[in-house]
PDB file of N, CA and C in Angstrom:
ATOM      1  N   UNK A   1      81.610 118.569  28.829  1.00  0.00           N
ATOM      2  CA  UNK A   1      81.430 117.701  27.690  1.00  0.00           C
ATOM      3  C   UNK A   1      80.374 116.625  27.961  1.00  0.00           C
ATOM      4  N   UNK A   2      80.363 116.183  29.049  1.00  0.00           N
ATOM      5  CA  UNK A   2      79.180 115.075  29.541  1.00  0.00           C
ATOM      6  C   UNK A   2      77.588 115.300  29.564  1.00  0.00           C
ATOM      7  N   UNK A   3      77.648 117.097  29.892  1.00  0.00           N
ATOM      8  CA  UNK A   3      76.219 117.143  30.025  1.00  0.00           C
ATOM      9  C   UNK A   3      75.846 117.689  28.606  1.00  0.00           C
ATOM     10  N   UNK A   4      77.144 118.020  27.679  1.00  0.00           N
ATOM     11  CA  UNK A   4      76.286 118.016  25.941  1.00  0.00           C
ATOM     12  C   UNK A   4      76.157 116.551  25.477  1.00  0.00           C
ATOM     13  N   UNK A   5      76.906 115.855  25.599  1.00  0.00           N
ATOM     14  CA  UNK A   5      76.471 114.064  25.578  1.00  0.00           C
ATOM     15  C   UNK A   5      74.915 113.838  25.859  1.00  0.00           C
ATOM     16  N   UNK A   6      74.803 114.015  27.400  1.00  0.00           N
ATOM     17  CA  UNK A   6      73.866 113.392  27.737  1.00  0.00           C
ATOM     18  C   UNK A   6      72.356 114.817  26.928  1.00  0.00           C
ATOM     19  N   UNK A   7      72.624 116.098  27.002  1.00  0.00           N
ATOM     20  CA  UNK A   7      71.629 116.818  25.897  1.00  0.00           C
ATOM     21  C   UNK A   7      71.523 115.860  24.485  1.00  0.00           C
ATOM     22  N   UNK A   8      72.822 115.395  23.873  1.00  0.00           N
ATOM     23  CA  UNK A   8      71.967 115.319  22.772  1.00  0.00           C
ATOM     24  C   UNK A   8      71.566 113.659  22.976  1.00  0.00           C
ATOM     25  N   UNK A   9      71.492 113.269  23.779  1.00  0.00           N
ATOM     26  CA  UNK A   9      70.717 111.450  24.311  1.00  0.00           C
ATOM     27  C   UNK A   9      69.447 111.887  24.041  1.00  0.00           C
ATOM     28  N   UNK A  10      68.920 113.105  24.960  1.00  0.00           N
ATOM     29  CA  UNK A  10      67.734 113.116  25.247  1.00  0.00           C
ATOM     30  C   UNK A  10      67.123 114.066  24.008  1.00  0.00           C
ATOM     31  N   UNK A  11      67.763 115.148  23.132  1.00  0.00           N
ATOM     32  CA  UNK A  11      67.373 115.507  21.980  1.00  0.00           C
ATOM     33  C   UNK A  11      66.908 114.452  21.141  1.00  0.00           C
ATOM     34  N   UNK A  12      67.864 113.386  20.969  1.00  0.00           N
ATOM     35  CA  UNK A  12      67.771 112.332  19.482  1.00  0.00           C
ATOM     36  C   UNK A  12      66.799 111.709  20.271  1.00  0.00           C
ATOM     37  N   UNK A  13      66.136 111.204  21.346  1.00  0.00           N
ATOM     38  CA  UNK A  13      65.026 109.974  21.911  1.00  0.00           C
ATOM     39  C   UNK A  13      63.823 111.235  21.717  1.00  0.00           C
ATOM     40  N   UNK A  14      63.807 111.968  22.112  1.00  0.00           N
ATOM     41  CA  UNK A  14      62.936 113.167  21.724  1.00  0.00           C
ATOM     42  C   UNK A  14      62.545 112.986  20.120  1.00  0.00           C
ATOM     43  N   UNK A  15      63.242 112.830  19.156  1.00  0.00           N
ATOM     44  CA  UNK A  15      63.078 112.963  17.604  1.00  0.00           C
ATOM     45  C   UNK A  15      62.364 111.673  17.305  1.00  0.00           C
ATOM     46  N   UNK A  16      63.597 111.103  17.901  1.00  0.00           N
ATOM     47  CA  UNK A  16      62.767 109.468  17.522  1.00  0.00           C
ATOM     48  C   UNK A  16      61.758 108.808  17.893  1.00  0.00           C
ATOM     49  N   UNK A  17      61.099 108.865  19.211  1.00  0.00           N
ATOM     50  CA  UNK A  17      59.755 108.814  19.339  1.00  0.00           C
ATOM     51  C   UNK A  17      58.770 109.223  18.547  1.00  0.00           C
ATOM     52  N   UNK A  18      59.309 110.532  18.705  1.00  0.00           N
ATOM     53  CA  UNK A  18      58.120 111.238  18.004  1.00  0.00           C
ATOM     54  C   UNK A  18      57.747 110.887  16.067  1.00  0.00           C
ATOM     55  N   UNK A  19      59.096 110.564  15.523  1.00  0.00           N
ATOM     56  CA  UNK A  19      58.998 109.805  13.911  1.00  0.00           C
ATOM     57  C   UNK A  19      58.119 108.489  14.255  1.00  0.00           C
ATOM     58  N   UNK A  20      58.995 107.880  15.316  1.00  0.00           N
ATOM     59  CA  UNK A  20      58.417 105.826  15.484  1.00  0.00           C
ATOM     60  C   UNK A  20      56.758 106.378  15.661  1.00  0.00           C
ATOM     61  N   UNK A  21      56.035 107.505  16.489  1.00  0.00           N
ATOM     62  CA  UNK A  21      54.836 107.530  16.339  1.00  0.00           C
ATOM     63  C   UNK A  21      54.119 108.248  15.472  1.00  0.00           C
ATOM     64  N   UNK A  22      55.092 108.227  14.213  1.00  0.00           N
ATOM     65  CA  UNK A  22      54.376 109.478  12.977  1.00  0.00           C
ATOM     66  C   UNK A  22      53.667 110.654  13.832  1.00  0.00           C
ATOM     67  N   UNK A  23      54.143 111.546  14.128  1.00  0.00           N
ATOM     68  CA  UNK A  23      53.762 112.535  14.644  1.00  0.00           C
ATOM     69  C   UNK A  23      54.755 113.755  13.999  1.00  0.00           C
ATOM     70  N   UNK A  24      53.792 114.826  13.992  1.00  0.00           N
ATOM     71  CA  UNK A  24      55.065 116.106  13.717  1.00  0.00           C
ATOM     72  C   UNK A  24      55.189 117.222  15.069  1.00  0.00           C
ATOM     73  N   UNK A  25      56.063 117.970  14.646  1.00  0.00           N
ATOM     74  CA  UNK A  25      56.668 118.786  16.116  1.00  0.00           C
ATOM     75  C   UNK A  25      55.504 119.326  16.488  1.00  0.00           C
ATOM     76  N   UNK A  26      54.717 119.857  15.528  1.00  0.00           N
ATOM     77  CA  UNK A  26      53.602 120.319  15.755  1.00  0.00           C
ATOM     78  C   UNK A  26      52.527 119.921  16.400  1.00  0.00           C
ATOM     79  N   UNK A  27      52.234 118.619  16.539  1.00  0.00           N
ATOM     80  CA  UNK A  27      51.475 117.493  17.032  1.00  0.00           C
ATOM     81  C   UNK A  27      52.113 117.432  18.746  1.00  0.00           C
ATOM     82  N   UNK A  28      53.155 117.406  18.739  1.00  0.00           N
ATOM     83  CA  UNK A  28      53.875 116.800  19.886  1.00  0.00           C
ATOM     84  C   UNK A  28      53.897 118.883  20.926  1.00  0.00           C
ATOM     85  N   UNK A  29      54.002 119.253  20.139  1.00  0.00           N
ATOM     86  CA  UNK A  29      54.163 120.580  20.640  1.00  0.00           C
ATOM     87  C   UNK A  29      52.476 120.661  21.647  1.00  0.00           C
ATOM     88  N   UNK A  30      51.698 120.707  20.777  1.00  0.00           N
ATOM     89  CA  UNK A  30      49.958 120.702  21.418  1.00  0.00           C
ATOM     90  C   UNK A  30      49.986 119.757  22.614  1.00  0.00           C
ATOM     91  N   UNK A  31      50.888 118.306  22.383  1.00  0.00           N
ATOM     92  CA  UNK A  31      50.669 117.867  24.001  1.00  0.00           C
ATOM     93  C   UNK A  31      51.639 118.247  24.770  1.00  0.00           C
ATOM     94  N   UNK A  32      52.387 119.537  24.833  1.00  0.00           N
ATOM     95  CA  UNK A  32      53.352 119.890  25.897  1.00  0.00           C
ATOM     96  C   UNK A  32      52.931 120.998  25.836  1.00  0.00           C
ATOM     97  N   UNK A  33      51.912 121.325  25.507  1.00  0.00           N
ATOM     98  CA  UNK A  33      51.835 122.727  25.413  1.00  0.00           C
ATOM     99  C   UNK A  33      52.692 123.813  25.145  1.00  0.00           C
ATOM    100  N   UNK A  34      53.530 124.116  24.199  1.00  0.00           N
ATOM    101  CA  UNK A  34      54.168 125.087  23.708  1.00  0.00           C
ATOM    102  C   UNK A  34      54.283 125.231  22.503  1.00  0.00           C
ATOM    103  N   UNK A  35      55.473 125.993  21.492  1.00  0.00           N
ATOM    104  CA  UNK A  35      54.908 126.331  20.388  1.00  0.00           C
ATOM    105  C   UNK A  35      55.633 125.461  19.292  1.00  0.00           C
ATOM    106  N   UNK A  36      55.828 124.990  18.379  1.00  0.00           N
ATOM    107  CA  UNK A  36      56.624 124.312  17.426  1.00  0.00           C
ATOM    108  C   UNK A  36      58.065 124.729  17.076  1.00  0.00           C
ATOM    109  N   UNK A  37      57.984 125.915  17.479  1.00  0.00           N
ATOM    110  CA  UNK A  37      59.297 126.384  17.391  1.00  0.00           C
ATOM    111  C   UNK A  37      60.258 125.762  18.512  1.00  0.00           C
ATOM    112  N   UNK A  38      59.701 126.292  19.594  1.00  0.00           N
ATOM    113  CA  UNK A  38      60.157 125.935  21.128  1.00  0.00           C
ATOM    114  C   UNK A  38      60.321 124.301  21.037  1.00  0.00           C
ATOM    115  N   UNK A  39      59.230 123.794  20.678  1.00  0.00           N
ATOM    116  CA  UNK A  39      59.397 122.194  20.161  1.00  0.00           C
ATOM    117  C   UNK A  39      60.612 121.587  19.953  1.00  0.00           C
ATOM    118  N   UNK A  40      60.808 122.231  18.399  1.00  0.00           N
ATOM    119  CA  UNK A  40      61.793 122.138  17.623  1.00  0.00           C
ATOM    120  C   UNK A  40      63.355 122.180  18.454  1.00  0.00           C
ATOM    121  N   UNK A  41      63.564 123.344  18.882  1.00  0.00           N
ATOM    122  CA  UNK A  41      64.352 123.787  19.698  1.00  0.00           C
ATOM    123  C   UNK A  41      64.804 122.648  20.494  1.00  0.00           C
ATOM    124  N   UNK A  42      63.911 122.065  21.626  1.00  0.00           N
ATOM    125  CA  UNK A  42      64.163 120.906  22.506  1.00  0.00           C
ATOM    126  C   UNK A  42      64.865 119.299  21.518  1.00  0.00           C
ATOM    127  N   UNK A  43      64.210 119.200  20.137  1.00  0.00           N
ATOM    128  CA  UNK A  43      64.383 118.481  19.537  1.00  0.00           C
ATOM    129  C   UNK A  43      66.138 118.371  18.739  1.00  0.00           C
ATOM    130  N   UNK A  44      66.619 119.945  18.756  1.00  0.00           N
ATOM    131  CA  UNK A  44      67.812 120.297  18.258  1.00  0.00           C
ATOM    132  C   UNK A  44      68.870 120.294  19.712  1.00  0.00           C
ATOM    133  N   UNK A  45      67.958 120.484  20.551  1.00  0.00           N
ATOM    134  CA  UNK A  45      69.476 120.207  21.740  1.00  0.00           C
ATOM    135  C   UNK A  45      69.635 122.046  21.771  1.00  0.00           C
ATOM    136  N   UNK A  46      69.252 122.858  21.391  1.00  0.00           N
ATOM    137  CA  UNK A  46      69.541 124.024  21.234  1.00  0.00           C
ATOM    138  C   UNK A  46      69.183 124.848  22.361  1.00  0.00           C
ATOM    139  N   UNK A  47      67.951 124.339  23.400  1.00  0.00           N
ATOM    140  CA  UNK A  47      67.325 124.446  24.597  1.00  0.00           C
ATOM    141  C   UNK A  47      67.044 123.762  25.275  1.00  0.00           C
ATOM    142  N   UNK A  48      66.703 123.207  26.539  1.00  0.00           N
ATOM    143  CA  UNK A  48      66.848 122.708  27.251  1.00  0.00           C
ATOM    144  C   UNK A  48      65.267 122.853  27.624  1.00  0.00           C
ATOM    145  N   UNK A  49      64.608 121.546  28.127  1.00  0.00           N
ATOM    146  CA  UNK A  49      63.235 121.237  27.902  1.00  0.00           C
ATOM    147  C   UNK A  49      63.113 121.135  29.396  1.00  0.00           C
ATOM    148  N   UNK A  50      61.801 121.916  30.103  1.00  0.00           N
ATOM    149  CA  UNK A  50      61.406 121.955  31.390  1.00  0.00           C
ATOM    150  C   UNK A  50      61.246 120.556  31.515  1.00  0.00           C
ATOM    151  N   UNK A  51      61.670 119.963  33.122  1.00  0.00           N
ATOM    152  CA  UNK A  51      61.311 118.577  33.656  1.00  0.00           C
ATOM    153  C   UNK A  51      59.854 118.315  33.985  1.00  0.00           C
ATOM    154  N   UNK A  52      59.374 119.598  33.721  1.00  0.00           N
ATOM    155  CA  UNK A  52      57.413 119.159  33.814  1.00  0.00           C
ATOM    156  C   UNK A  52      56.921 118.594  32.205  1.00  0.00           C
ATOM    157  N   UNK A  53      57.794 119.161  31.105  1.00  0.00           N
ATOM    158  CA  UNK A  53      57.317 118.872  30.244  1.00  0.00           C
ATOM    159  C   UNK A  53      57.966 117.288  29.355  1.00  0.00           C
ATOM    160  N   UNK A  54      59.240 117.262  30.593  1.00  0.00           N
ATOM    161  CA  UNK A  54      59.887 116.094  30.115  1.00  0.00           C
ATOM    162  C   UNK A  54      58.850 114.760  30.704  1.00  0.00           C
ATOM    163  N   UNK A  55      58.479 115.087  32.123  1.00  0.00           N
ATOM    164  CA  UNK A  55      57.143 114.288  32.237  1.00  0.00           C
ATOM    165  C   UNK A  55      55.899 113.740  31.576  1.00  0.00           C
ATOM    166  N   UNK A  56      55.888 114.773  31.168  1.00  0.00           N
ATOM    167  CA  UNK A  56      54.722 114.860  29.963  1.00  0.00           C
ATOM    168  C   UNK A  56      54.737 114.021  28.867  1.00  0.00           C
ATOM    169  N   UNK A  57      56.024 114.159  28.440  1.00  0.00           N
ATOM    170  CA  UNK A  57      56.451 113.122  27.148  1.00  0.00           C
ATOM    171  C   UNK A  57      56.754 111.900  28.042  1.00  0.00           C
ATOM    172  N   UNK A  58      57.319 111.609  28.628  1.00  0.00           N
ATOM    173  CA  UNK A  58      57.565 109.910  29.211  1.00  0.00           C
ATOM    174  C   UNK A  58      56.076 109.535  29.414  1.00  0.00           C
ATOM    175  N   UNK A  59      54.933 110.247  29.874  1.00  0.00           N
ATOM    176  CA  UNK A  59      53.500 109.894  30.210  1.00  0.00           C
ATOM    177  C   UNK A  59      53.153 109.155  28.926  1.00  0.00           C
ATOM    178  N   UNK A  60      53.198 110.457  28.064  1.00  0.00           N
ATOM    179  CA  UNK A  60      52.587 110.116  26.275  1.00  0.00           C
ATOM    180  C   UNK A  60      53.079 109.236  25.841  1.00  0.00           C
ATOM    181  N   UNK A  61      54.467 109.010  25.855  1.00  0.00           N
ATOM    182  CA  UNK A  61      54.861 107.834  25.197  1.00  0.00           C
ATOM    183  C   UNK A  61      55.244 106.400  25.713  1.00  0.00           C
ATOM    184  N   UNK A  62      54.985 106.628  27.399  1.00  0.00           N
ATOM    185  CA  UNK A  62      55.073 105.038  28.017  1.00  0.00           C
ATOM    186  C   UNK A  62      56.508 104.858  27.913  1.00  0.00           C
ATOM    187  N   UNK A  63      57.322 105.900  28.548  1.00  0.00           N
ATOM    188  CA  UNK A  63      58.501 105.344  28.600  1.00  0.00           C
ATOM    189  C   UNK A  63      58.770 106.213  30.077  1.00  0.00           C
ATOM    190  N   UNK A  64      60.072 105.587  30.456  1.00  0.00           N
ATOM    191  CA  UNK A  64      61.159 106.288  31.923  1.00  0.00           C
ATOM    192  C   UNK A  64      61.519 107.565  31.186  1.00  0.00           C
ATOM    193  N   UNK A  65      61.475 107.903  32.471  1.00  0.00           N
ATOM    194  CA  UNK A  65      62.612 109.574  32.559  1.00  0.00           C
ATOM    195  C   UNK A  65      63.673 109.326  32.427  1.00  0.00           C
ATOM    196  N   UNK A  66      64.567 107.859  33.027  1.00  0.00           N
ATOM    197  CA  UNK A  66      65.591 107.140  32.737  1.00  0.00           C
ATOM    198  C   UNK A  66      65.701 106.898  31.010  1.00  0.00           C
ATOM    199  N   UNK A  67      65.096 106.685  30.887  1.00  0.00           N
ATOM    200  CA  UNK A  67      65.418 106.216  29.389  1.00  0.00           C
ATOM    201  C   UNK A  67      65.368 107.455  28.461  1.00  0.00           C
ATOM    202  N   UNK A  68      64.207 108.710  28.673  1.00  0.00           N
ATOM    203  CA  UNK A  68      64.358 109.920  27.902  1.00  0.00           C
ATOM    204  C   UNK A  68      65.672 110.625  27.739  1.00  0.00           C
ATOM    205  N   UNK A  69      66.592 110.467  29.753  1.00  0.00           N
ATOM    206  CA  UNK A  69      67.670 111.602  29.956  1.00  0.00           C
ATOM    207  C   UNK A  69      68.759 110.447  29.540  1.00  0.00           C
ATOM    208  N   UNK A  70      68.423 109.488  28.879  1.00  0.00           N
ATOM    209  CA  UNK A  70      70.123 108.472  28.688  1.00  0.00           C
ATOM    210  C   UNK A  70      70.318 107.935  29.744  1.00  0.00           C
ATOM    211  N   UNK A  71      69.654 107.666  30.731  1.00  0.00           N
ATOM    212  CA  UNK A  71      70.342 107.097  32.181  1.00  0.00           C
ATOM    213  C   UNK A  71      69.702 105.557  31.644  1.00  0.00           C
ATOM    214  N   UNK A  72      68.881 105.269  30.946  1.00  0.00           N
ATOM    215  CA  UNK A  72      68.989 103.891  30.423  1.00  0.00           C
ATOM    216  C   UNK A  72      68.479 103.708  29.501  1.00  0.00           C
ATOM    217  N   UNK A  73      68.785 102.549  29.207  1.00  0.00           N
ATOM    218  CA  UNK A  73      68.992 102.060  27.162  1.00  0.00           C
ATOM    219  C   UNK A  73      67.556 101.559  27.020  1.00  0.00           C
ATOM    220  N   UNK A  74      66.791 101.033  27.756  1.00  0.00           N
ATOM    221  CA  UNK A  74      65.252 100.293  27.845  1.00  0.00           C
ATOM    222  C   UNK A  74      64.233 101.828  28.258  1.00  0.00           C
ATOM    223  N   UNK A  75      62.946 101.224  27.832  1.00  0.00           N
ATOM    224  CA  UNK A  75      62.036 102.837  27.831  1.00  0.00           C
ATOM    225  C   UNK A  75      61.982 102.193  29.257  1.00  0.00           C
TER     226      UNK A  75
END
């Protein structure tokens, strides 16, 4: 039960970045390189997003890996 908790922490900070920077999955997909679907997917909690690409997004958006996976409330 803890590690679907902490999936959907990092699903919903995943969504919400990406709205707070008007961006669409599609947009955000091109800087992780994969496809909008697969995007999407990471965004629904439905798959589980490589830690190279979870890098990727903390880079782009100036935030912790801590703060993407729920391990803290501040980016």
């Amino acid at each position: 039960m803890k590690a679907a908790r902490k999936l959907h922490i990092w699903s919903t900070r995943l969504k919400d970045l990406r709205i707070q920077n008007n961006l669409s999955q599609s947009d955000v997909a091109k800087v992780i390189h994969c496809s909008q679907v697969s995007y999407g997917m990471y965004e629904l909690g439905k798959r589980k997003i490589p830690v190279d690409k979870m890098v990727e997004l903390a880079k782009y958006y100036h935030v912790s890996l801590d703060y993407l996976t729920g391990l803290s409330e501040t980016f």
